[in-house]
C-alpha atoms as a PDB file:
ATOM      1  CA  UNK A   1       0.000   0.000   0.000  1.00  0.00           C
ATOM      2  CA  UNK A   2       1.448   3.215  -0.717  1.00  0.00           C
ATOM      3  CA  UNK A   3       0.730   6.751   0.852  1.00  0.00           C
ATOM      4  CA  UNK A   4       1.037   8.994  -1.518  1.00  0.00           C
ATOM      5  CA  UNK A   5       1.315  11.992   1.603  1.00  0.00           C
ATOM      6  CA  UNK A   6       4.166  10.674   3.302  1.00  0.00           C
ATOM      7  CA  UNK A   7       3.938  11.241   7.071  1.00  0.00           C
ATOM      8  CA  UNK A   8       7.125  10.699   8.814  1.00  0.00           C
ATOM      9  CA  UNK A   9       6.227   9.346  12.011  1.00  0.00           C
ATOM     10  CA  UNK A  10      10.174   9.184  13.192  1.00  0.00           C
ATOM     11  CA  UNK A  11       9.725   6.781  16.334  1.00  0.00           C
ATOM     12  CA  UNK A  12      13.014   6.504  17.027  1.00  0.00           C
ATOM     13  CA  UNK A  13      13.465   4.928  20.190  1.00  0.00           C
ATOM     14  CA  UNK A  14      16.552   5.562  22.062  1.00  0.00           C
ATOM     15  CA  UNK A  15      15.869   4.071  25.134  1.00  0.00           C
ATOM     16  CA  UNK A  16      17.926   4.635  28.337  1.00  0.00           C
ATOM     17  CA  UNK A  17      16.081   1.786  29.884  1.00  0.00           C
ATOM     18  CA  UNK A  18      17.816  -0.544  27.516  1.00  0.00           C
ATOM     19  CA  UNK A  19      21.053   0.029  28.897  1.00  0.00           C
ATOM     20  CA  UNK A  20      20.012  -0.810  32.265  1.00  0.00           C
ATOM     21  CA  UNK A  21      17.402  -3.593  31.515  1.00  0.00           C
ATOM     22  CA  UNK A  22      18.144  -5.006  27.762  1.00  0.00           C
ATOM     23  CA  UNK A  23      16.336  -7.542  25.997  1.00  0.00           C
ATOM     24  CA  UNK A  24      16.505 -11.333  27.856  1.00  0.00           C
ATOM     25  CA  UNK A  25      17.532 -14.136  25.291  1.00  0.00           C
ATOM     26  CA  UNK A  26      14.717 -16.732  24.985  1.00  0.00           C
ATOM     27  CA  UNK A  27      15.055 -19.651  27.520  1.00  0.00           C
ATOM     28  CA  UNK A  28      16.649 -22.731  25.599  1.00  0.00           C
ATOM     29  CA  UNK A  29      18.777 -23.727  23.217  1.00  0.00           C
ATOM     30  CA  UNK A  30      19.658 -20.892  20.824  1.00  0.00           C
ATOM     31  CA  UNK A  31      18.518 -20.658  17.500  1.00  0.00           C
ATOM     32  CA  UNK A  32      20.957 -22.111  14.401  1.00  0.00           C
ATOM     33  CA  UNK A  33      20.430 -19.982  11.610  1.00  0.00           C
ATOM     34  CA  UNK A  34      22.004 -21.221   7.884  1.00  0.00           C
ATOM     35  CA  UNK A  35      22.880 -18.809   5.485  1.00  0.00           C
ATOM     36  CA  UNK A  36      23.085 -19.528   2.017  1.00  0.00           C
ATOM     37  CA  UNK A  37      22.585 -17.702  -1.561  1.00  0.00           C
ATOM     38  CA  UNK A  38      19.237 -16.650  -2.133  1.00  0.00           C
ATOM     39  CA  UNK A  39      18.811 -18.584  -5.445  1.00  0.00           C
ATOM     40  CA  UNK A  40      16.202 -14.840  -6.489  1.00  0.00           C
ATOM     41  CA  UNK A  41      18.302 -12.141  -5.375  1.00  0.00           C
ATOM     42  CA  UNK A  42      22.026 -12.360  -6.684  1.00  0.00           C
ATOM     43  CA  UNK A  43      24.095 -10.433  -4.040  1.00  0.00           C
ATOM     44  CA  UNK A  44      21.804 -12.005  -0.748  1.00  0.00           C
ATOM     45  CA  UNK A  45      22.088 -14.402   1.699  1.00  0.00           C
ATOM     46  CA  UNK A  46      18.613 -16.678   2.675  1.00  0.00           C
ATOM     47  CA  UNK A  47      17.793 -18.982   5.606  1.00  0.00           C
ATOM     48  CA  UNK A  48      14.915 -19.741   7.521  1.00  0.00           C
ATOM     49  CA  UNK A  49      13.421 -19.894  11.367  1.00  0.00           C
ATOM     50  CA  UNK A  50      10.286 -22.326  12.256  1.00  0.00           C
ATOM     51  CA  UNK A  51       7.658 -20.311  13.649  1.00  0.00           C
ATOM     52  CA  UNK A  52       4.623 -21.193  15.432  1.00  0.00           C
ATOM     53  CA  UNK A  53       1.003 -21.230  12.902  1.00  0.00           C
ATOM     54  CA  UNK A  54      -1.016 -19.635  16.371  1.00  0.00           C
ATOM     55  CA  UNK A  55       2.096 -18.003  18.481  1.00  0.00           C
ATOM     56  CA  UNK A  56      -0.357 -18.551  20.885  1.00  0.00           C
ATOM     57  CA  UNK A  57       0.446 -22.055  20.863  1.00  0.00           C
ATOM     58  CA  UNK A  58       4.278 -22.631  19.995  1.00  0.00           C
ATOM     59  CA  UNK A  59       4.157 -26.387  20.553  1.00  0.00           C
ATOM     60  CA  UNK A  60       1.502 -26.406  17.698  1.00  0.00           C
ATOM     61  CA  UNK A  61       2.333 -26.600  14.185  1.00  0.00           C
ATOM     62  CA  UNK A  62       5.130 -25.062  12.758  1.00  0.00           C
ATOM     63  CA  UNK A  63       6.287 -23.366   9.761  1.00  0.00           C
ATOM     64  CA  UNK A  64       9.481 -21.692   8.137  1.00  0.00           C
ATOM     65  CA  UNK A  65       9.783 -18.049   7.964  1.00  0.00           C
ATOM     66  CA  UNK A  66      12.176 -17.051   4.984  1.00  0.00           C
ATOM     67  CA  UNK A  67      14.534 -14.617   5.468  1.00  0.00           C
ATOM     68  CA  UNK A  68      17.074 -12.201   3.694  1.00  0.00           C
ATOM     69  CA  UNK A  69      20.414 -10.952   4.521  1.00  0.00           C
ATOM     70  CA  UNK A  70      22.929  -8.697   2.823  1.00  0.00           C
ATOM     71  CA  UNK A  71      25.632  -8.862   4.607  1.00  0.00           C
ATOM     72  CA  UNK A  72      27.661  -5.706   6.199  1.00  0.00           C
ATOM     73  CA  UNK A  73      30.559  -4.577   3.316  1.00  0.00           C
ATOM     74  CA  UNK A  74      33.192  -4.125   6.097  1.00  0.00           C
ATOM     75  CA  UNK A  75      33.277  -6.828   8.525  1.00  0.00           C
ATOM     76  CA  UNK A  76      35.419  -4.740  10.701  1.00  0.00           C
ATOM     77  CA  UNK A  77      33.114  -1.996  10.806  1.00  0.00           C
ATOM     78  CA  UNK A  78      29.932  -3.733  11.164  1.00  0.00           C
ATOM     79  CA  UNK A  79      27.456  -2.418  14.308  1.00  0.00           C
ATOM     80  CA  UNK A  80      25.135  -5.294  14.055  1.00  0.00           C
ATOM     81  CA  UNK A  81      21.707  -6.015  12.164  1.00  0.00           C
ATOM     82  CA  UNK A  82      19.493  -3.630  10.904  1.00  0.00           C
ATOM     83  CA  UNK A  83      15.745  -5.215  10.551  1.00  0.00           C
ATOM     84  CA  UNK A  84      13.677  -3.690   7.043  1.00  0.00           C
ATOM     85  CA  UNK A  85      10.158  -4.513   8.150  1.00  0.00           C
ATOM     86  CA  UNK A  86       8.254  -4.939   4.994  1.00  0.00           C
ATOM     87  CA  UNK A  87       5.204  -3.280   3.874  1.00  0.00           C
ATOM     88  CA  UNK A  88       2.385  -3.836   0.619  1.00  0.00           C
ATOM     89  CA  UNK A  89       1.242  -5.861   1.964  1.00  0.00           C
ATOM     90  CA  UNK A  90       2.630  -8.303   0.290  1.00  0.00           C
ATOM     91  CA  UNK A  91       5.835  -7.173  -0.016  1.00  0.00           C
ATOM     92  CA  UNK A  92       8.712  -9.530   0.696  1.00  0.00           C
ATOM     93  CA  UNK A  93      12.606 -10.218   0.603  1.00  0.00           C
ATOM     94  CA  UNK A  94      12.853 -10.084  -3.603  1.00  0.00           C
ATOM     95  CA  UNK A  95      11.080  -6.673  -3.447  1.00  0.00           C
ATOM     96  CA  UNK A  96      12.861  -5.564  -0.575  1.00  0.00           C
ATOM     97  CA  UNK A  97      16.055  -6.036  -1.944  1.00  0.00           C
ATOM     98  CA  UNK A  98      15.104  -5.509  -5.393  1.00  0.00           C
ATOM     99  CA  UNK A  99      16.578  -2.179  -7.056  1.00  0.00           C
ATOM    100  CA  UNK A 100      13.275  -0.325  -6.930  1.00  0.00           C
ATOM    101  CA  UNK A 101      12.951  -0.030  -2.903  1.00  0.00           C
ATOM    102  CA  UNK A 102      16.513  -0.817  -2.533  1.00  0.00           C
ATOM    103  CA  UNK A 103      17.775   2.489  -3.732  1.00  0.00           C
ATOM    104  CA  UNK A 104      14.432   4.189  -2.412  1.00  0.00           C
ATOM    105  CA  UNK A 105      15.654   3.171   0.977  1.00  0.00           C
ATOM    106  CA  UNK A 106      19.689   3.557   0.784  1.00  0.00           C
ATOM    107  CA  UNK A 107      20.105   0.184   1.298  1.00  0.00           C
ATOM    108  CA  UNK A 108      23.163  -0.863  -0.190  1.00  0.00           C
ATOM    109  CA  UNK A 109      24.148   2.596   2.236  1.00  0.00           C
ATOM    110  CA  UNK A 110      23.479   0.883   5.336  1.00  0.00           C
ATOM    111  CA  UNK A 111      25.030  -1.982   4.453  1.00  0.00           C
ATOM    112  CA  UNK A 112      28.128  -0.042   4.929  1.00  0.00           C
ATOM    113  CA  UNK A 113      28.173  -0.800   8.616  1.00  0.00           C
ATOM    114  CA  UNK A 114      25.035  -3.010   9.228  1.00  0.00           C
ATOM    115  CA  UNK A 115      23.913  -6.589   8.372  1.00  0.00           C
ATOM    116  CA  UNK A 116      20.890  -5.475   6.413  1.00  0.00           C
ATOM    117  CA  UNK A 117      17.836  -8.395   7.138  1.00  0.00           C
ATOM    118  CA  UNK A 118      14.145  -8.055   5.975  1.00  0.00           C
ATOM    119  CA  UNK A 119      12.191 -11.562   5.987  1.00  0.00           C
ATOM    120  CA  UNK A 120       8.968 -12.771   3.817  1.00  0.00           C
ATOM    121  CA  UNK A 121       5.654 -11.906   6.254  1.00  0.00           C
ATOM    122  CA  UNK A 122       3.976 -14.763   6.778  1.00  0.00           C
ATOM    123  CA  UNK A 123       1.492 -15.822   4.124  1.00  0.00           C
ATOM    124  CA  UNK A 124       4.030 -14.016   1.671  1.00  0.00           C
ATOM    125  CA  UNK A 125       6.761 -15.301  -1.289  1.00  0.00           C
ATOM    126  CA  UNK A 126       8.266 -18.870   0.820  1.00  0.00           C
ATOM    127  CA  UNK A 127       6.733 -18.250   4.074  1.00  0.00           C
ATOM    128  CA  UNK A 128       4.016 -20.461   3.838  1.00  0.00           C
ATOM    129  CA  UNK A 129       2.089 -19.001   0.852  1.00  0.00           C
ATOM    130  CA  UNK A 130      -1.864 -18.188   1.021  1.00  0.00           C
ATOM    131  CA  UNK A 131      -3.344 -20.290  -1.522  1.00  0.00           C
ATOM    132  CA  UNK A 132      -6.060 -19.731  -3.241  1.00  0.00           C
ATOM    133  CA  UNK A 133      -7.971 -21.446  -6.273  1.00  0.00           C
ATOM    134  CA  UNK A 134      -7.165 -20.007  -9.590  1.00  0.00           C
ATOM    135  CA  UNK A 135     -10.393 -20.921 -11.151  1.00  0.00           C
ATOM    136  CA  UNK A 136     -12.538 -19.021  -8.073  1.00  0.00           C
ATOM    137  CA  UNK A 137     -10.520 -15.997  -8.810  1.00  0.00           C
ATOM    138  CA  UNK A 138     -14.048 -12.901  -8.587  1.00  0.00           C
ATOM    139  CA  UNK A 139     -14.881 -12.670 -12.311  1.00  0.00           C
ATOM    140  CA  UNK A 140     -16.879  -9.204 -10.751  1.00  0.00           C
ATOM    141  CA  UNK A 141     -15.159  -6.324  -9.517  1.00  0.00           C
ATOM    142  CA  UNK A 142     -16.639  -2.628  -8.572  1.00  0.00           C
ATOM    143  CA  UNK A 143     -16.840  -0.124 -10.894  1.00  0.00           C
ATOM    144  CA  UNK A 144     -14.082   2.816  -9.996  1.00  0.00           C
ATOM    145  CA  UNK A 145     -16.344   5.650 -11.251  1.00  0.00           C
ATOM    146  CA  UNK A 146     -20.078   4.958  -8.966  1.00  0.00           C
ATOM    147  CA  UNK A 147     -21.370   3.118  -6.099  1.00  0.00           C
ATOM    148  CA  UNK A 148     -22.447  -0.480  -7.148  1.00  0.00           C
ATOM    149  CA  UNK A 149     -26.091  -1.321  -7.496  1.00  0.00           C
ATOM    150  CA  UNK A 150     -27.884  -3.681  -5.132  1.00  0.00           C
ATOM    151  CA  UNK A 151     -27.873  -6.370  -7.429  1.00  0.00           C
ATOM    152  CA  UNK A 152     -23.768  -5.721  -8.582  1.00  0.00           C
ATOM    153  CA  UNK A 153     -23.008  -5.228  -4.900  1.00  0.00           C
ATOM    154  CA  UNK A 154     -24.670  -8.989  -4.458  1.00  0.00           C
ATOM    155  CA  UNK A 155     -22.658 -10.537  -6.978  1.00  0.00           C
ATOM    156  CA  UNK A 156     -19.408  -8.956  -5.853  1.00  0.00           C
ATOM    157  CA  UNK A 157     -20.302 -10.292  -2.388  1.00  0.00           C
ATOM    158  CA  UNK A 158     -20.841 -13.821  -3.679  1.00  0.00           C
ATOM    159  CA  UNK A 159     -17.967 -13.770  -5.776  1.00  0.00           C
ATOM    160  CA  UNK A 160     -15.596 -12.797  -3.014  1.00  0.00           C
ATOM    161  CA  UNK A 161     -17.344 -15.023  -0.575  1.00  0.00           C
ATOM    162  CA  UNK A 162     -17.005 -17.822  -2.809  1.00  0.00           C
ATOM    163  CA  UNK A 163     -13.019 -17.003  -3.431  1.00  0.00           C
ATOM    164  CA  UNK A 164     -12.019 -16.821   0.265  1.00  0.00           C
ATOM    165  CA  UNK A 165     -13.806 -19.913   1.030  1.00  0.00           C
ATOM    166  CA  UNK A 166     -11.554 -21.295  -1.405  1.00  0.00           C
ATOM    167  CA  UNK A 167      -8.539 -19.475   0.046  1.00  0.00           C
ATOM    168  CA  UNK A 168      -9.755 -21.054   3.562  1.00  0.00           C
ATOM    169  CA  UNK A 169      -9.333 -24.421   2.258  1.00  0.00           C
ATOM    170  CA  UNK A 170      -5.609 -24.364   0.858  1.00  0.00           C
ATOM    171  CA  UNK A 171      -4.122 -22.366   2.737  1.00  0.00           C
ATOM    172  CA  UNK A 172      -5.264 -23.898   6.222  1.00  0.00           C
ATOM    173  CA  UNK A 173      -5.041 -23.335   9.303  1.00  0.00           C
ATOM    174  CA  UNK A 174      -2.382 -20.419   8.946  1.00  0.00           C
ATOM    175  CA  UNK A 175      -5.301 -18.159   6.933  1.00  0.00           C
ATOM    176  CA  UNK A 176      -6.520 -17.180  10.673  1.00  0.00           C
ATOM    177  CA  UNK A 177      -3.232 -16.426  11.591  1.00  0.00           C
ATOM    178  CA  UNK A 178      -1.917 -13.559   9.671  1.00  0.00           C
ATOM    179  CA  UNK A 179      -2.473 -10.335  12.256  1.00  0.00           C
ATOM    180  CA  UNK A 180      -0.414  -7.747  12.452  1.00  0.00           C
ATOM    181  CA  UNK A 181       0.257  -9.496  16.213  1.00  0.00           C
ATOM    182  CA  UNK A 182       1.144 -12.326  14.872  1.00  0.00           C
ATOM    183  CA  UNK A 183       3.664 -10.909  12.359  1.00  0.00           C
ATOM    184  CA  UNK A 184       5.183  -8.809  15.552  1.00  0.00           C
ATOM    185  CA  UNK A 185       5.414 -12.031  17.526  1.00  0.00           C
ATOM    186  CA  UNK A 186       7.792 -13.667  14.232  1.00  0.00           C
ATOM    187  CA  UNK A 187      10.399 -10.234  14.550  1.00  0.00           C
ATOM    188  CA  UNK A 188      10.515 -11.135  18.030  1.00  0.00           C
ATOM    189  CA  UNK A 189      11.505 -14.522  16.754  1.00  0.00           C
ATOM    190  CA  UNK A 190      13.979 -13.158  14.293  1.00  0.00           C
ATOM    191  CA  UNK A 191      15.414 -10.700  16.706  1.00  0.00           C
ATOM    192  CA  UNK A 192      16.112 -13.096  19.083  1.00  0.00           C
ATOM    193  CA  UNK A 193      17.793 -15.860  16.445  1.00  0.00           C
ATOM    194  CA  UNK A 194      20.194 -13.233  15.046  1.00  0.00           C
ATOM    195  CA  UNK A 195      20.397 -10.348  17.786  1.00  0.00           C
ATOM    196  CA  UNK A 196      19.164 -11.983  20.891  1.00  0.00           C
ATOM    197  CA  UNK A 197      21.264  -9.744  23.597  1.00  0.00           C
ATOM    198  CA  UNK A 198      20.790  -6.444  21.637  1.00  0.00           C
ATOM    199  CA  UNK A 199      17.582  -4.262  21.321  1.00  0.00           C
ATOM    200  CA  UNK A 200      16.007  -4.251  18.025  1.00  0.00           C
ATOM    201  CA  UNK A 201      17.043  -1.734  15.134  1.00  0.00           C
ATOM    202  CA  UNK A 202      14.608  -2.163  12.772  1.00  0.00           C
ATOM    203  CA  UNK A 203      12.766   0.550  10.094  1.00  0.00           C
ATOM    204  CA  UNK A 204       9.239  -0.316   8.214  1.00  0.00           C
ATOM    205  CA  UNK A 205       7.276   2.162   6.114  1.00  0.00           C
ATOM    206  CA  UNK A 206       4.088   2.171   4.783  1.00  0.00           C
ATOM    207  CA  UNK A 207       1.815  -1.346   6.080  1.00  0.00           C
ATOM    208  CA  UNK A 208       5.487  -2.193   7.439  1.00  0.00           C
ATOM    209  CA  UNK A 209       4.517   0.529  10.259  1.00  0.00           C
ATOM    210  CA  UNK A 210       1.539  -2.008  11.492  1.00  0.00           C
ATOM    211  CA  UNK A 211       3.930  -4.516  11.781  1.00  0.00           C
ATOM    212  CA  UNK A 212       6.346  -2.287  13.883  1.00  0.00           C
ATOM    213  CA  UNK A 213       3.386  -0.843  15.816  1.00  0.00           C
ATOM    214  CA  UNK A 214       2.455  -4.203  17.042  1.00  0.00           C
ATOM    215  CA  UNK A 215       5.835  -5.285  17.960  1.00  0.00           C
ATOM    216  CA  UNK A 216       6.282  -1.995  19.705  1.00  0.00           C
ATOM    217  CA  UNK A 217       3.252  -2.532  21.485  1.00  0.00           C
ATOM    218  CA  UNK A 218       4.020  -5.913  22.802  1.00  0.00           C
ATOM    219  CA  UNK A 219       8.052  -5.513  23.009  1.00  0.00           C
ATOM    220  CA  UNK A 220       8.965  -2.082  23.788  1.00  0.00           C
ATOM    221  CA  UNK A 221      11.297  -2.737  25.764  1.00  0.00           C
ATOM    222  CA  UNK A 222      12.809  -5.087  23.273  1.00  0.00           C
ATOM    223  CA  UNK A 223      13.827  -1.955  21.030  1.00  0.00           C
ATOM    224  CA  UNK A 224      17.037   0.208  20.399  1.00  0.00           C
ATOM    225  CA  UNK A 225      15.589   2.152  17.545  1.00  0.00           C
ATOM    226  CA  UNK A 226      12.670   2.124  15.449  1.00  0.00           C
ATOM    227  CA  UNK A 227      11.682   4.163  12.895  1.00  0.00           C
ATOM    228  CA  UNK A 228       7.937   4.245  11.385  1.00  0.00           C
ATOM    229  CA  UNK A 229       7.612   6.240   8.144  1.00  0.00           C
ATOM    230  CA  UNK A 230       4.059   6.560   6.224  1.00  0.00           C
ATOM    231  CA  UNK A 231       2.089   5.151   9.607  1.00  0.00           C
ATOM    232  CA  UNK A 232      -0.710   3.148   8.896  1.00  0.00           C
ATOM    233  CA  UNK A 233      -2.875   3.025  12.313  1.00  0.00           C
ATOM    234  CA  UNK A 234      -3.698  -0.068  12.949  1.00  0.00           C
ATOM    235  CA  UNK A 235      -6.091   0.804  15.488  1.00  0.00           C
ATOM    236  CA  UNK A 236      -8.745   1.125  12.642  1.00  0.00           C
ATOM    237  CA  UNK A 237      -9.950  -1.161   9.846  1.00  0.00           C
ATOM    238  CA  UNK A 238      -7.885  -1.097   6.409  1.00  0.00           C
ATOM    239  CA  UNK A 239     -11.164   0.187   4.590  1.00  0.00           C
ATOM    240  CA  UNK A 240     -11.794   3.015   7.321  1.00  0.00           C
ATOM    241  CA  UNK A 241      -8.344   4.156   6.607  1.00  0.00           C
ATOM    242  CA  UNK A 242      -8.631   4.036   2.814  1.00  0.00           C
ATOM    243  CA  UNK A 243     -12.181   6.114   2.840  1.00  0.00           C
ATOM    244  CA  UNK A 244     -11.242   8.686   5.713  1.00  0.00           C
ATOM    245  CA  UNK A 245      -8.312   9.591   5.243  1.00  0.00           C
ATOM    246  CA  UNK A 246      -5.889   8.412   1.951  1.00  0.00           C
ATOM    247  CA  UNK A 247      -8.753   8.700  -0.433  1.00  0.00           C
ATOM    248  CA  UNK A 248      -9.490  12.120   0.186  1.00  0.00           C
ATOM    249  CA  UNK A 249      -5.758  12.921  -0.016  1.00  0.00           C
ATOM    250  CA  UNK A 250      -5.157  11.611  -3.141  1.00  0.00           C
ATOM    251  CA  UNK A 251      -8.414  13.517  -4.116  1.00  0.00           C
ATOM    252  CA  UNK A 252      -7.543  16.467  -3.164  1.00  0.00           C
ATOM    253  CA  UNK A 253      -4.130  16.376  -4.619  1.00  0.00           C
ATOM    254  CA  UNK A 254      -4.982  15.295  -8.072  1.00  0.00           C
ATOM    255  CA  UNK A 255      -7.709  18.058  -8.105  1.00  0.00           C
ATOM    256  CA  UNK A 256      -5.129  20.213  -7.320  1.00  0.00           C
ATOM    257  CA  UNK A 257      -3.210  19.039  -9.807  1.00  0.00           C
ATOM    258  CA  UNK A 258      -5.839  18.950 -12.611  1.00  0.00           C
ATOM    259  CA  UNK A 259      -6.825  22.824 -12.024  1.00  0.00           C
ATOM    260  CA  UNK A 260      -3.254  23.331 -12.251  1.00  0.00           C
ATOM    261  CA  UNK A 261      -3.008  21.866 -15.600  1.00  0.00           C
ATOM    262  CA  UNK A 262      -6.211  23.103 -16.701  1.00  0.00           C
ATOM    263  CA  UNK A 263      -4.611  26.975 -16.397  1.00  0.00           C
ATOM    264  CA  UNK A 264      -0.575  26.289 -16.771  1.00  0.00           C
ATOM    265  CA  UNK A 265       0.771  25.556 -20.368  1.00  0.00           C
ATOM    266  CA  UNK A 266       3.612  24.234 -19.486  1.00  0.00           C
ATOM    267  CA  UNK A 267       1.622  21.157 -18.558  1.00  0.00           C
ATOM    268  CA  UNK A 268       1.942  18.372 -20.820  1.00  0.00           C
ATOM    269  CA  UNK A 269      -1.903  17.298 -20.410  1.00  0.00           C
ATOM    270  CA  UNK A 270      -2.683  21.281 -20.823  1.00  0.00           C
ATOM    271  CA  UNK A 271      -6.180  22.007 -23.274  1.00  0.00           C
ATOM    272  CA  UNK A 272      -6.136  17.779 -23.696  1.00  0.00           C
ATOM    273  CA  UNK A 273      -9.445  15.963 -24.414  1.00  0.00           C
ATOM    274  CA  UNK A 274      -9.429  12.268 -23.389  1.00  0.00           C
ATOM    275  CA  UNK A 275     -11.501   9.681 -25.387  1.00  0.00           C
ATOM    276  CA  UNK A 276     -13.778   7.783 -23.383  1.00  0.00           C
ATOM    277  CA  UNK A 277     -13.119   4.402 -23.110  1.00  0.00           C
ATOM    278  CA  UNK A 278     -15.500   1.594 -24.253  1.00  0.00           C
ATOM    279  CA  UNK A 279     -17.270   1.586 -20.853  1.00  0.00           C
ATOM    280  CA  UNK A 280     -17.143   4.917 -19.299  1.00  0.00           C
ATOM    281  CA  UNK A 281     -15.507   6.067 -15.953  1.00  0.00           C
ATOM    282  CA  UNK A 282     -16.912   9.292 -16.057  1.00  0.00           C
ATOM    283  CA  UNK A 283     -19.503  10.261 -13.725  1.00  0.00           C
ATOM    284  CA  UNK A 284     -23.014  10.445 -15.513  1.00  0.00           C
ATOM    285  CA  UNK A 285     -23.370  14.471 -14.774  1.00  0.00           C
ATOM    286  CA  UNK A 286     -19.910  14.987 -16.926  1.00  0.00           C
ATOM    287  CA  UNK A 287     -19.897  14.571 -20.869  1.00  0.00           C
ATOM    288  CA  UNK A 288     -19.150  11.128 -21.461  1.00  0.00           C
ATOM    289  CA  UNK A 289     -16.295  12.369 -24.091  1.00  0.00           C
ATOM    290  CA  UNK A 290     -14.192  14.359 -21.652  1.00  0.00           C
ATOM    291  CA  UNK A 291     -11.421  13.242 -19.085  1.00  0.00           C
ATOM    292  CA  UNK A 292     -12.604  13.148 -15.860  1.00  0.00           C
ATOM    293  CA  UNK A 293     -10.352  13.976 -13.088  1.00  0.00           C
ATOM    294  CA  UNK A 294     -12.529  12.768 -10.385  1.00  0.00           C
ATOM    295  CA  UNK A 295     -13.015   9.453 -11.664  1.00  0.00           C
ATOM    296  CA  UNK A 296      -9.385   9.018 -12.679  1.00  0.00           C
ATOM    297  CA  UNK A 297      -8.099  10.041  -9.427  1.00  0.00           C
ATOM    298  CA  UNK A 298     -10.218   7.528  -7.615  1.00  0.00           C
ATOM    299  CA  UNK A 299     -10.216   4.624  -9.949  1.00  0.00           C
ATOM    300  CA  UNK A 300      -6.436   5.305  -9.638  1.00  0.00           C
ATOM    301  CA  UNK A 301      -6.093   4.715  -6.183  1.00  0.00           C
ATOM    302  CA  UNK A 302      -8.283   1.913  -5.907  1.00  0.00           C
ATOM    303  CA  UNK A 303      -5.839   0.278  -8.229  1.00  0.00           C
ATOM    304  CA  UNK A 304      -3.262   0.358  -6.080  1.00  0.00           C
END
């Protein structure tokens, strides 16, 4: 998911407390952790930790959480590891460390002096995949540019219904398992098989932030520094947040933007008519041969 107004939340959490009372290692035999070449990502190192399905029951069934390294360039310099909490969701290691949010986030920068580690959320790349049935897949989806009707609002619902149920079924037990709690409880797990007698350094951006907000909220006093750019609150439902608050952004920017390009010349879509396309976007009250900011901007976003 991406906010397209960045808020920079900077939570980073120095904590004095630390020094005195520091993170206890788990109880047990330590965690072996076997690094080897990521056979998708050229320059990084995978391995994998077995992780509860219900961390509310860790003698339950287990699965393994994949995770990425790239190592620190100067051994002698290193400081320790540096945890990239991913975000989408549905982002994992080979778009974490693939060139796009690589550079975006200086990566290959903080590798300079850090063991730079990111891991694929659970239900996510090679940590135990949701599954769903290809031929379930919702033939129906809502239209961008109006509210659905009654009866299109039915079949969307039955469509859906009739996908997850299918989801439900191959994916298991793990499907009801996929929280952002649950996800803090696995960096827990990671931080304590690669940095169990440090606090954690860790940054997540975007839905990354509800991962880091739950672990934060659980194991504060498990961290050395976070930081939380683009927060999502997690305190409120995905579709609250999308209505409330990032549609109306994104609204109000690209009107902005469209009654800036409506009077400036220098803008490349400047005195442009847009042909509609076989089935309109445009609102009804608009002529059905004219680009339609409103409707673009939405459908836009609900795209992403």
């Amino acid at each position: 998911m991406r906010h397209l107004r960045t808020v920079l939340v900077g939570a980073v959490l120095l904590a004095a407390t630390l020094t005195l009372a520091g993170p206890q290692p788990r109880a047990g035999a330590a965690t072996v952790v076997r690094w080897s070449s990521c056979p998708d990502i050229a320059d990084a190192e995978c391995a994998g930790i077995d992780v509860p399905v219900d961390p509310a029951r860790p003698n339950g069934p287990r699965f393994t959480l994949r995770l990425g390294r790239l190592p620190a360039l100067d051994p002698a310099q290193r400081k320790g590891m540096l945890l990239g909490i991913p975000g989408g969701p549905g982002v994992g290691i080979s778009e974490y460390f693939g060139q796009d949010l690589r550079t975006r986030r200086h990566i290959d920068e903080f590798r300079r002096q850090w063991d730079v580690v990111t891991f694929d959320p659970r239900g996510v790349g090679q940590s135990s995949p949701i599954r769903c049935a290809p031929d379930a897949v919702p033939p129906v989806i809502s239209p961008f540019d109006r509210p659905p009707s009654p009866a299109e609002f039915k079949a969307i619902g039955r469509a859906n219904a009739r996908f997850l149920r299918s989801c439900v079924k191959a994916t298991g037990e793990l499907i009801y398992h996929l929280s952002s709690m649950d996800t803090a409880e696995d960096i827990e797990r990671i931080r304590q098989a690669l940095s169990p007698n440090d606090g954690l350094v860790a940054h997540g951006a975007s839905y990354g932030t509800a991962y880091g907000a739950a672990y934060l909220e659980r194991y504060g006093d498990h961290v050395q520094a976070l930081v939380l750019d683009a927060v999502v609150d997690h305190s409120i439902d995905l579709s609250t947040e999308l209505a409330t608050r990032q549609l109306p952004a994104v609204q109000d920017a690209f009107d902005r933007m469209a009654q800036w390009c409506g009077e400036d010349s220098s803008c490349a879509l400047h005195a442009r008519t847009w042909a509609a396309p076989s089935t309109p976007r445009s609102p009804p009250s608009r002529p059905s041969g004219r680009w339609s900011p409103r409707s673009w901007a939405w459908g836009g976003m609900a795209g992403c």
